[in-house]
PDB file of N, CA and C in Angstrom:
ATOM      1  N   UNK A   1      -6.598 -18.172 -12.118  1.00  0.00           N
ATOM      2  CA  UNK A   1      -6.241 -18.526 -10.758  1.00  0.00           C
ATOM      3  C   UNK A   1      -4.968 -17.777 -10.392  1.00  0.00           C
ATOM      4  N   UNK A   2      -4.974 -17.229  -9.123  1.00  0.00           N
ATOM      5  CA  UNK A   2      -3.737 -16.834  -8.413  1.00  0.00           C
ATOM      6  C   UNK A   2      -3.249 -17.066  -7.467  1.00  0.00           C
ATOM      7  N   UNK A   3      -2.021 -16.906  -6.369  1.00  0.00           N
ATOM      8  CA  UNK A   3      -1.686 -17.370  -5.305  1.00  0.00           C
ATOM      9  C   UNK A   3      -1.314 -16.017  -4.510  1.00  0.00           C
ATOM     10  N   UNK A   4      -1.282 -16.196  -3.249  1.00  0.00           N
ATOM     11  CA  UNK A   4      -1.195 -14.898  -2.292  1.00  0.00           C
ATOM     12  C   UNK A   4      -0.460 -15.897  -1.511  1.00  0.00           C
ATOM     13  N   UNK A   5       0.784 -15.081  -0.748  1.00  0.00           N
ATOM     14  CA  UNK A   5       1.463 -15.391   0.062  1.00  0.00           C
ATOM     15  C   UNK A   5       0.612 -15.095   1.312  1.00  0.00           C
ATOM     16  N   UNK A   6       0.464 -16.093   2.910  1.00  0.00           N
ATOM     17  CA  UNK A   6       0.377 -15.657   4.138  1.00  0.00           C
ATOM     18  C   UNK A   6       0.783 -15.784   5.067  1.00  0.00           C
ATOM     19  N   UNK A   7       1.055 -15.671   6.223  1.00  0.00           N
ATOM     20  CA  UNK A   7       1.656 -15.775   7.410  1.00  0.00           C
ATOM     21  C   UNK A   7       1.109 -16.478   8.146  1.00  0.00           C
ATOM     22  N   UNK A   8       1.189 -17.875   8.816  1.00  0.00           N
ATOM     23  CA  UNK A   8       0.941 -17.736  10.348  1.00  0.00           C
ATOM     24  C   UNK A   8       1.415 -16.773  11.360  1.00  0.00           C
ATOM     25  N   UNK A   9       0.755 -16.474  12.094  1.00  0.00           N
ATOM     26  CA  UNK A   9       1.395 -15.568  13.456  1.00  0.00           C
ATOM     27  C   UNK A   9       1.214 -16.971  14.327  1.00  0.00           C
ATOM     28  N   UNK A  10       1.622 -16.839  15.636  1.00  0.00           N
ATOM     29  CA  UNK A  10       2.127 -17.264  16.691  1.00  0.00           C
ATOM     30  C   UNK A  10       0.863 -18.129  17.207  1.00  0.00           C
ATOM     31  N   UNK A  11      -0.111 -17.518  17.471  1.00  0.00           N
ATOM     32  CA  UNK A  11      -1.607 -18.221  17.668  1.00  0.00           C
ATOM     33  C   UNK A  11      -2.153 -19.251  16.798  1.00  0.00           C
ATOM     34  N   UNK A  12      -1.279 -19.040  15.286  1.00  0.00           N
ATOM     35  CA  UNK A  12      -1.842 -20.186  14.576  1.00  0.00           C
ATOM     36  C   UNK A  12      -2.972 -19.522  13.721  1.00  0.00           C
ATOM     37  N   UNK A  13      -3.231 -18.107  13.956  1.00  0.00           N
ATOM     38  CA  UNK A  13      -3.957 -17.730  13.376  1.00  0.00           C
ATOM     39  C   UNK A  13      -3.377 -16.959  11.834  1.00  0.00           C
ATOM     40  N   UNK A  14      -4.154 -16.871  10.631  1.00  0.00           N
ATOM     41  CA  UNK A  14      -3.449 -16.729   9.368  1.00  0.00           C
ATOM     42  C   UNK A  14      -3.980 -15.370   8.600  1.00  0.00           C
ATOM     43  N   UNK A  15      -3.812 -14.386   8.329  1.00  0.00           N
ATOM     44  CA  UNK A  15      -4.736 -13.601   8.030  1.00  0.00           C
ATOM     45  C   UNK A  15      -4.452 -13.212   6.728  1.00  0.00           C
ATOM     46  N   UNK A  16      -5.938 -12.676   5.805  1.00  0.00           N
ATOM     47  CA  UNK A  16      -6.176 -13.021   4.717  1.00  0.00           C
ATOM     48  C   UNK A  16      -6.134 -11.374   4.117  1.00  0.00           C
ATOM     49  N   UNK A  17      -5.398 -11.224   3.038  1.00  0.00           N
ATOM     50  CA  UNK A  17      -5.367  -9.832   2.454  1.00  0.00           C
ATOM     51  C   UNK A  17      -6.378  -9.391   2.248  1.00  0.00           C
ATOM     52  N   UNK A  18      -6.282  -8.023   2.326  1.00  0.00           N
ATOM     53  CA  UNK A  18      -7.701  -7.579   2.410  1.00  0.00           C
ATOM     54  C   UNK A  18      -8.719  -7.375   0.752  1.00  0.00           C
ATOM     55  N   UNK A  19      -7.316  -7.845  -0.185  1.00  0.00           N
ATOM     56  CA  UNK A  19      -8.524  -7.833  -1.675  1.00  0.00           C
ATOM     57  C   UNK A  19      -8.810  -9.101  -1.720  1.00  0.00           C
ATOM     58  N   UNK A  20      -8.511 -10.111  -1.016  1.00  0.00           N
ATOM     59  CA  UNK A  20      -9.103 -11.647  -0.973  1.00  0.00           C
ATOM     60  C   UNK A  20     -10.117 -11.323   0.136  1.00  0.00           C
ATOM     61  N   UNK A  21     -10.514 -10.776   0.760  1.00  0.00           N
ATOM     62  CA  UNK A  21     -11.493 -10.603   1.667  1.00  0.00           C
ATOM     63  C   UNK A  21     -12.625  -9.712   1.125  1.00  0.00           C
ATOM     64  N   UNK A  22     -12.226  -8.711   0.728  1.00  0.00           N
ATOM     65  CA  UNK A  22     -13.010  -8.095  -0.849  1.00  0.00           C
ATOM     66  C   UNK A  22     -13.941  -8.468  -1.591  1.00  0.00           C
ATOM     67  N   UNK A  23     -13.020  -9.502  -2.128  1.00  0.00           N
ATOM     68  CA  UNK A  23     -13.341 -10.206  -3.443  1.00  0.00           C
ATOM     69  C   UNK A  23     -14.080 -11.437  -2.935  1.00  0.00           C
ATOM     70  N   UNK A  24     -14.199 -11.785  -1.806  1.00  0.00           N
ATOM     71  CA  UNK A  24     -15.427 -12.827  -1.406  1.00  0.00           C
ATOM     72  C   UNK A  24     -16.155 -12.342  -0.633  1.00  0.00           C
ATOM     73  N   UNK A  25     -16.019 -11.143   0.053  1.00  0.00           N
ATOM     74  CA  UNK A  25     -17.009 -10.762   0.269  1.00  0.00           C
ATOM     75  C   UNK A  25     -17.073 -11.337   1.954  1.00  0.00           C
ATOM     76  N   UNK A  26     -15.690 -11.663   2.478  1.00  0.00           N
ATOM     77  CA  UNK A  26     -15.480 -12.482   3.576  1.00  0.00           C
ATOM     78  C   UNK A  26     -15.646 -11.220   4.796  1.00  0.00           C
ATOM     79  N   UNK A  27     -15.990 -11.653   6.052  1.00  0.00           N
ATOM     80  CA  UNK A  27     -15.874 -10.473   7.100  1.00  0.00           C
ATOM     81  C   UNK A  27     -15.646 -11.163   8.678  1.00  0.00           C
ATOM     82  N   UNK A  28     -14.851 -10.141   9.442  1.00  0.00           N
ATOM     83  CA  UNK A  28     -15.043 -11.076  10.702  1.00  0.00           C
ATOM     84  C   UNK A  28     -15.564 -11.697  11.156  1.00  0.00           C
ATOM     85  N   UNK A  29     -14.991 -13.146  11.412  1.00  0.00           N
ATOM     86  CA  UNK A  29     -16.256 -14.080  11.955  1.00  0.00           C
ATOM     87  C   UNK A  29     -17.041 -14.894  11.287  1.00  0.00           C
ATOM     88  N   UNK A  30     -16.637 -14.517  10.039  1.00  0.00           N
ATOM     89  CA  UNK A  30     -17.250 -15.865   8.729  1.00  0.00           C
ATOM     90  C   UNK A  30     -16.086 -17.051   8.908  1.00  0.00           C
ATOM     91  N   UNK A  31     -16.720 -18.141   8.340  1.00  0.00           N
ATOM     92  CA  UNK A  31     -16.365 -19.378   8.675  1.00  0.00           C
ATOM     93  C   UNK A  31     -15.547 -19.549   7.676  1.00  0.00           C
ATOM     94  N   UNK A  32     -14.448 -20.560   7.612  1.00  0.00           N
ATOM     95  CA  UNK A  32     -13.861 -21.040   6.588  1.00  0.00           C
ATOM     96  C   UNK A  32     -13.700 -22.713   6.216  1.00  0.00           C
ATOM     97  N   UNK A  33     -13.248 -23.227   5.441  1.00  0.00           N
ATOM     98  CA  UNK A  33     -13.280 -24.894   5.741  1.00  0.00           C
ATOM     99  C   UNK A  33     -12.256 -24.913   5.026  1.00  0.00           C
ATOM    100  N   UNK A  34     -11.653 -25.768   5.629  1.00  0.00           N
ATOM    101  CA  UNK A  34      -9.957 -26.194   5.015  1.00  0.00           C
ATOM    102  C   UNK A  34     -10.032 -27.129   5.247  1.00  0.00           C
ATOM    103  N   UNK A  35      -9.741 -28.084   3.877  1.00  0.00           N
ATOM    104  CA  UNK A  35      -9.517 -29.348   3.510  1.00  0.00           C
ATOM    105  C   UNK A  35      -7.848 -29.628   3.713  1.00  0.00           C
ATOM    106  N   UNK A  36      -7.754 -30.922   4.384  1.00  0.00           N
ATOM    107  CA  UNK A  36      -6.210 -31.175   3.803  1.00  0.00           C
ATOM    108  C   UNK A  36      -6.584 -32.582   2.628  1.00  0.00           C
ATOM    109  N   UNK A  37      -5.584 -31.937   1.687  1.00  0.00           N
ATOM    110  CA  UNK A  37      -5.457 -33.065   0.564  1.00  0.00           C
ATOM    111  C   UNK A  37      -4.331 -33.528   0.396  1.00  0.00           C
ATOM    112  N   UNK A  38      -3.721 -34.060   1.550  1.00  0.00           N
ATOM    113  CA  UNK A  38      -2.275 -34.849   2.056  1.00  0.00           C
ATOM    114  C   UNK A  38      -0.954 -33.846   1.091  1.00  0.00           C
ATOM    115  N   UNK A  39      -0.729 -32.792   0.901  1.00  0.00           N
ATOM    116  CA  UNK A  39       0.602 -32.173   0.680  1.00  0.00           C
ATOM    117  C   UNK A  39      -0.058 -30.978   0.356  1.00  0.00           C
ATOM    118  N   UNK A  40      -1.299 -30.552   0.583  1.00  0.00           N
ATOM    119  CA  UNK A  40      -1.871 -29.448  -0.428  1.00  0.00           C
ATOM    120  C   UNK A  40      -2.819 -29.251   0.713  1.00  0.00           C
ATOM    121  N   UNK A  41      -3.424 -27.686   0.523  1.00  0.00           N
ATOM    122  CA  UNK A  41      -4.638 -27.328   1.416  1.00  0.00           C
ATOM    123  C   UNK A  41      -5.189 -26.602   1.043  1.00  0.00           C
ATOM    124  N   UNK A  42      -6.643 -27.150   0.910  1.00  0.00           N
ATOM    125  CA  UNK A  42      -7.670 -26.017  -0.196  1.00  0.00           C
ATOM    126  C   UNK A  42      -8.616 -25.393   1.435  1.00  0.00           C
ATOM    127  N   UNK A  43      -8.609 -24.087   1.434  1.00  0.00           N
ATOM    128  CA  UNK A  43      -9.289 -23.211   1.946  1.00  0.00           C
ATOM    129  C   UNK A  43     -10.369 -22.117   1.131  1.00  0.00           C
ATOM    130  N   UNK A  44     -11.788 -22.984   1.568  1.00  0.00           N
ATOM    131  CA  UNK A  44     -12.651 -21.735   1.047  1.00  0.00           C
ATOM    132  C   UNK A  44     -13.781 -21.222   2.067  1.00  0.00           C
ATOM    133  N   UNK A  45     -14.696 -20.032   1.858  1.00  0.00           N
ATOM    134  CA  UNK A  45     -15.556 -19.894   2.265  1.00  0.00           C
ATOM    135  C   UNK A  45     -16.546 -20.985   2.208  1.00  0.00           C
ATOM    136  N   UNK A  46     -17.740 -21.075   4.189  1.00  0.00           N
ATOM    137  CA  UNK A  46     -18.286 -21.989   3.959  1.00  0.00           C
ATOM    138  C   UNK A  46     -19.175 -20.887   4.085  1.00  0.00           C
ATOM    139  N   UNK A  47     -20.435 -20.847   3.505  1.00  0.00           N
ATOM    140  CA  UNK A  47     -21.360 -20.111   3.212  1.00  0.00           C
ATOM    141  C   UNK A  47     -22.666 -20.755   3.987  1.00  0.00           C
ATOM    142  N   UNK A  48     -23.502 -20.253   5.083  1.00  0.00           N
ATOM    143  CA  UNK A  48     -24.808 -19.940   5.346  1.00  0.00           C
ATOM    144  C   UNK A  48     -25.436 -20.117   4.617  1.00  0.00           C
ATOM    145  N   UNK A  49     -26.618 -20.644   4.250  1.00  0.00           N
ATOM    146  CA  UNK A  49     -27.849 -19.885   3.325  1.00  0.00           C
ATOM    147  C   UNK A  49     -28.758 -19.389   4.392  1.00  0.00           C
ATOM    148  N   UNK A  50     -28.890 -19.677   5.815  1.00  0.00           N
ATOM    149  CA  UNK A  50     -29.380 -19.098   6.592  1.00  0.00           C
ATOM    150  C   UNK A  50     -28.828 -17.259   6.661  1.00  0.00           C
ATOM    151  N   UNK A  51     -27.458 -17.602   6.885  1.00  0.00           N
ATOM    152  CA  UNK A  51     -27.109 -16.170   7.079  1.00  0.00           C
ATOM    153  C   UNK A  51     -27.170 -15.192   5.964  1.00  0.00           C
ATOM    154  N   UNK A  52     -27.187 -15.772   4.946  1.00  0.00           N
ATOM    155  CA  UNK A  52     -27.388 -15.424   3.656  1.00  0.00           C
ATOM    156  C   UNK A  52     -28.601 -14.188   3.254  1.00  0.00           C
ATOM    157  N   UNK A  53     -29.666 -15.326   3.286  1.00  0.00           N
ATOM    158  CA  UNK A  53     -31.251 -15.266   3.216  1.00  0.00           C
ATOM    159  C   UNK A  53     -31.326 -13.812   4.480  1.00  0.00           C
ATOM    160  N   UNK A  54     -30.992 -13.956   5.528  1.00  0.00           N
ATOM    161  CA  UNK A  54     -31.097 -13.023   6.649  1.00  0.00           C
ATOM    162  C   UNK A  54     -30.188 -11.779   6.085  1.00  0.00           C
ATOM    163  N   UNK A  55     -29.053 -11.957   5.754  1.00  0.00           N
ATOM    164  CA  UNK A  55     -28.720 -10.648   5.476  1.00  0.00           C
ATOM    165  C   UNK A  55     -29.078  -9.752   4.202  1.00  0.00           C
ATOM    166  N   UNK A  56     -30.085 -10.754   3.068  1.00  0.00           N
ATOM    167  CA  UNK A  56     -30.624 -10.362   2.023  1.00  0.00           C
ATOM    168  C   UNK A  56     -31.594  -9.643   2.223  1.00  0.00           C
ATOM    169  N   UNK A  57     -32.835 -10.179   3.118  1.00  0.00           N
ATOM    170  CA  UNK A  57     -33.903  -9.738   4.231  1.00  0.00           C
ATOM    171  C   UNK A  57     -33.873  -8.227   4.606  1.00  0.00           C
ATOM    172  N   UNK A  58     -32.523  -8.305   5.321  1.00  0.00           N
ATOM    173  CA  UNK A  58     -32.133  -7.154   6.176  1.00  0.00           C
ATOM    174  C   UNK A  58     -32.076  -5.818   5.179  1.00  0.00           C
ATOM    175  N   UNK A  59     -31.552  -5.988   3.774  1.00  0.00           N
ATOM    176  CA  UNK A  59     -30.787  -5.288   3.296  1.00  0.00           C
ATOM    177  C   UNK A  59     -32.335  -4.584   2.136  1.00  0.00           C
ATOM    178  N   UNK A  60     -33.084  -5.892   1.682  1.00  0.00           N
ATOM    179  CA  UNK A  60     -34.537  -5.504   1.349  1.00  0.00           C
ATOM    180  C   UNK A  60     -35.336  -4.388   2.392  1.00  0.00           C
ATOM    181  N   UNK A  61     -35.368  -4.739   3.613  1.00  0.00           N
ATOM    182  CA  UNK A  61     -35.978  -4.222   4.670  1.00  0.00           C
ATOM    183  C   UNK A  61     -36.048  -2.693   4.641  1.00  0.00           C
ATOM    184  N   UNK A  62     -34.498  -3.147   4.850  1.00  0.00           N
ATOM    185  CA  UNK A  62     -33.880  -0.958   4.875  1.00  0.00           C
ATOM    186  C   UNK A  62     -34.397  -0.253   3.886  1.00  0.00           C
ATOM    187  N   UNK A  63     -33.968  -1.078   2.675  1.00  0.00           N
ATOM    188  CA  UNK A  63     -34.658  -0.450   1.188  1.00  0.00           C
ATOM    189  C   UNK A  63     -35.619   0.205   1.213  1.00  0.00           C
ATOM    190  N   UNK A  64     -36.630  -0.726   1.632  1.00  0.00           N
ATOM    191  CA  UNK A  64     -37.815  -0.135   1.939  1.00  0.00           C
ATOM    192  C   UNK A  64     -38.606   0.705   2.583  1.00  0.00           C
ATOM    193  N   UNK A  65     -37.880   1.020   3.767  1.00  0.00           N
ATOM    194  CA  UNK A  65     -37.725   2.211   4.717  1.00  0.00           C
ATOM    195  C   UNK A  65     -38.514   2.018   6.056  1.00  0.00           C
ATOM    196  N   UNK A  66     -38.630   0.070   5.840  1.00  0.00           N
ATOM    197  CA  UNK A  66     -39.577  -0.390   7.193  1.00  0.00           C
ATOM    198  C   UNK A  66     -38.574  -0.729   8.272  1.00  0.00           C
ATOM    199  N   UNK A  67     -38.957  -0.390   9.796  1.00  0.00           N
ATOM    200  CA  UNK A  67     -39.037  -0.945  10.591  1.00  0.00           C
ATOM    201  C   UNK A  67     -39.425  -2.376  11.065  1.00  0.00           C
ATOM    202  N   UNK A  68     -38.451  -2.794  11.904  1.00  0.00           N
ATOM    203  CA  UNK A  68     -38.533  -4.276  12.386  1.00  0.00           C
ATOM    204  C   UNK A  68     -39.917  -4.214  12.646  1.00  0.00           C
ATOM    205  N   UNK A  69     -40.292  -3.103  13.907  1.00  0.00           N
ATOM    206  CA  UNK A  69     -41.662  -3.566  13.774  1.00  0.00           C
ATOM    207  C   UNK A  69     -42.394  -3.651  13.076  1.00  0.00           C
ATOM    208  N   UNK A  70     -42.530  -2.796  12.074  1.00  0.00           N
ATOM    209  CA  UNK A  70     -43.811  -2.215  10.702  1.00  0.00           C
ATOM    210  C   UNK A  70     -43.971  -4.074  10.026  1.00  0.00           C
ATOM    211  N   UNK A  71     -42.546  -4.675  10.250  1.00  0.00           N
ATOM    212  CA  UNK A  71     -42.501  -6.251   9.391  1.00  0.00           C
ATOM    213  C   UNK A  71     -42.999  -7.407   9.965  1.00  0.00           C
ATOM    214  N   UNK A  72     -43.018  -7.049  11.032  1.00  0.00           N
ATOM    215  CA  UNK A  72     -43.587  -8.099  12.492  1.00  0.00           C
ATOM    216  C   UNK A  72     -44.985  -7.956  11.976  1.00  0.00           C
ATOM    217  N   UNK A  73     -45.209  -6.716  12.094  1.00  0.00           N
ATOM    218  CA  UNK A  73     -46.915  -6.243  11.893  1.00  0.00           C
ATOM    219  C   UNK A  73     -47.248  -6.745  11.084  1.00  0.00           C
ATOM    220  N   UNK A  74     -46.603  -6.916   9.843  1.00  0.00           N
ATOM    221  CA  UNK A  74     -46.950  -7.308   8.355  1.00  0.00           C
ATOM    222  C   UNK A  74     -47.186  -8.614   8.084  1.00  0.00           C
ATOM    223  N   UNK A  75     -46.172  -9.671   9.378  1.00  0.00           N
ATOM    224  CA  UNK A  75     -46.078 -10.844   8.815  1.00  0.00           C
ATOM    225  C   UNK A  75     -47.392 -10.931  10.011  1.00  0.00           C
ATOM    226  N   UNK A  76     -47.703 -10.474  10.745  1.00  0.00           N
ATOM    227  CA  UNK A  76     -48.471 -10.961  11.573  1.00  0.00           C
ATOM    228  C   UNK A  76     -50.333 -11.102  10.887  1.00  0.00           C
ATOM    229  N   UNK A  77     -50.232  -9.446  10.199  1.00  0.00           N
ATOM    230  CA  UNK A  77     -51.159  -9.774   9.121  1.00  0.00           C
ATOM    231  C   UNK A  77     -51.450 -11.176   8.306  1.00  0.00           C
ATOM    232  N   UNK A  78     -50.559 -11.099   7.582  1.00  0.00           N
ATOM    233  CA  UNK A  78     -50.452 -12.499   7.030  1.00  0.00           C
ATOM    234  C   UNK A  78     -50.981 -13.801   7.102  1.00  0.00           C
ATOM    235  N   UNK A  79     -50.127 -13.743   8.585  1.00  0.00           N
ATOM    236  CA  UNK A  79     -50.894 -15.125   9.067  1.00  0.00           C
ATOM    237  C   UNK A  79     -52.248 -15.238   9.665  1.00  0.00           C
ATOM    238  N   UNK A  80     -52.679 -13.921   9.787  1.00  0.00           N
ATOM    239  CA  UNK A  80     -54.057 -14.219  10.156  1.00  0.00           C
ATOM    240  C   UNK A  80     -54.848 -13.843   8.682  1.00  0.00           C
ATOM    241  N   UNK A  81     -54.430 -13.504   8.078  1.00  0.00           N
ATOM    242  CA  UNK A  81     -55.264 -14.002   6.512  1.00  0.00           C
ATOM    243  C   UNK A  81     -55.239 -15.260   6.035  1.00  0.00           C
ATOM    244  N   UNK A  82     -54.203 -15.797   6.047  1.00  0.00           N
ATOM    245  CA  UNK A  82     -54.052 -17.187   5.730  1.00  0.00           C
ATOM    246  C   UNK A  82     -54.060 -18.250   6.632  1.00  0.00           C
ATOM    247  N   UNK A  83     -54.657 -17.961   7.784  1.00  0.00           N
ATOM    248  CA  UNK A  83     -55.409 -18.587   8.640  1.00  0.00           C
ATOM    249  C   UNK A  83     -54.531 -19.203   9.691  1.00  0.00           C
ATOM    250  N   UNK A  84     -53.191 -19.169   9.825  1.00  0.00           N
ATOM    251  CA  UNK A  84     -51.899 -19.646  10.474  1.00  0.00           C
ATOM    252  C   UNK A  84     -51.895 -19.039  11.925  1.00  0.00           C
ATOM    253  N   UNK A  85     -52.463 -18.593  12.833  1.00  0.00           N
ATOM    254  CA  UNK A  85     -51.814 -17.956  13.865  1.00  0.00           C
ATOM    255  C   UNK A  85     -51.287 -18.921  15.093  1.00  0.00           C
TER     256      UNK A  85
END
């Protein structure tokens, strides 16, 4: 375990070094949750599994060298094999 010094600025807003942002893998606009534990304050990432799953998706997708549409097409297959439409 380690500690990093931070700043409030003026807005109240606190900003996070960029090898702690790194190292979780944090990016603009991700959420955080801060507990107060009456003299102490634990701040961590709150994690998606929605956004998660979607950016895993995304990152398979490219891999593969498909298009949004080519996957639409694919799932659309699908469901009319397995009888879902």
């Amino acid at each position: 375990m380690s500690t990093t010094d931070v700043q409030i600025i003026q807005t109240g807003a606190v900003a996070l070094p960029a090898k702690i942002r790194s190292r979780y893998k944090l990016e603009e606009g991700d959420v955080l949750t801060l507990i107060d534990l009456d003299g102490g304050l634990l701040l961590f990432p709150k994690r998606s599994v929605v956004s998660a799953l979607a950016k895993e998706m995304e990152k398979q997708r490219e891999e593969a060298g498909m298009t949004i549409d080519e996957l639409l097409k694919g799932l659309d297959e699908q469901r009319l094999q397995f009888g879902k439409t």
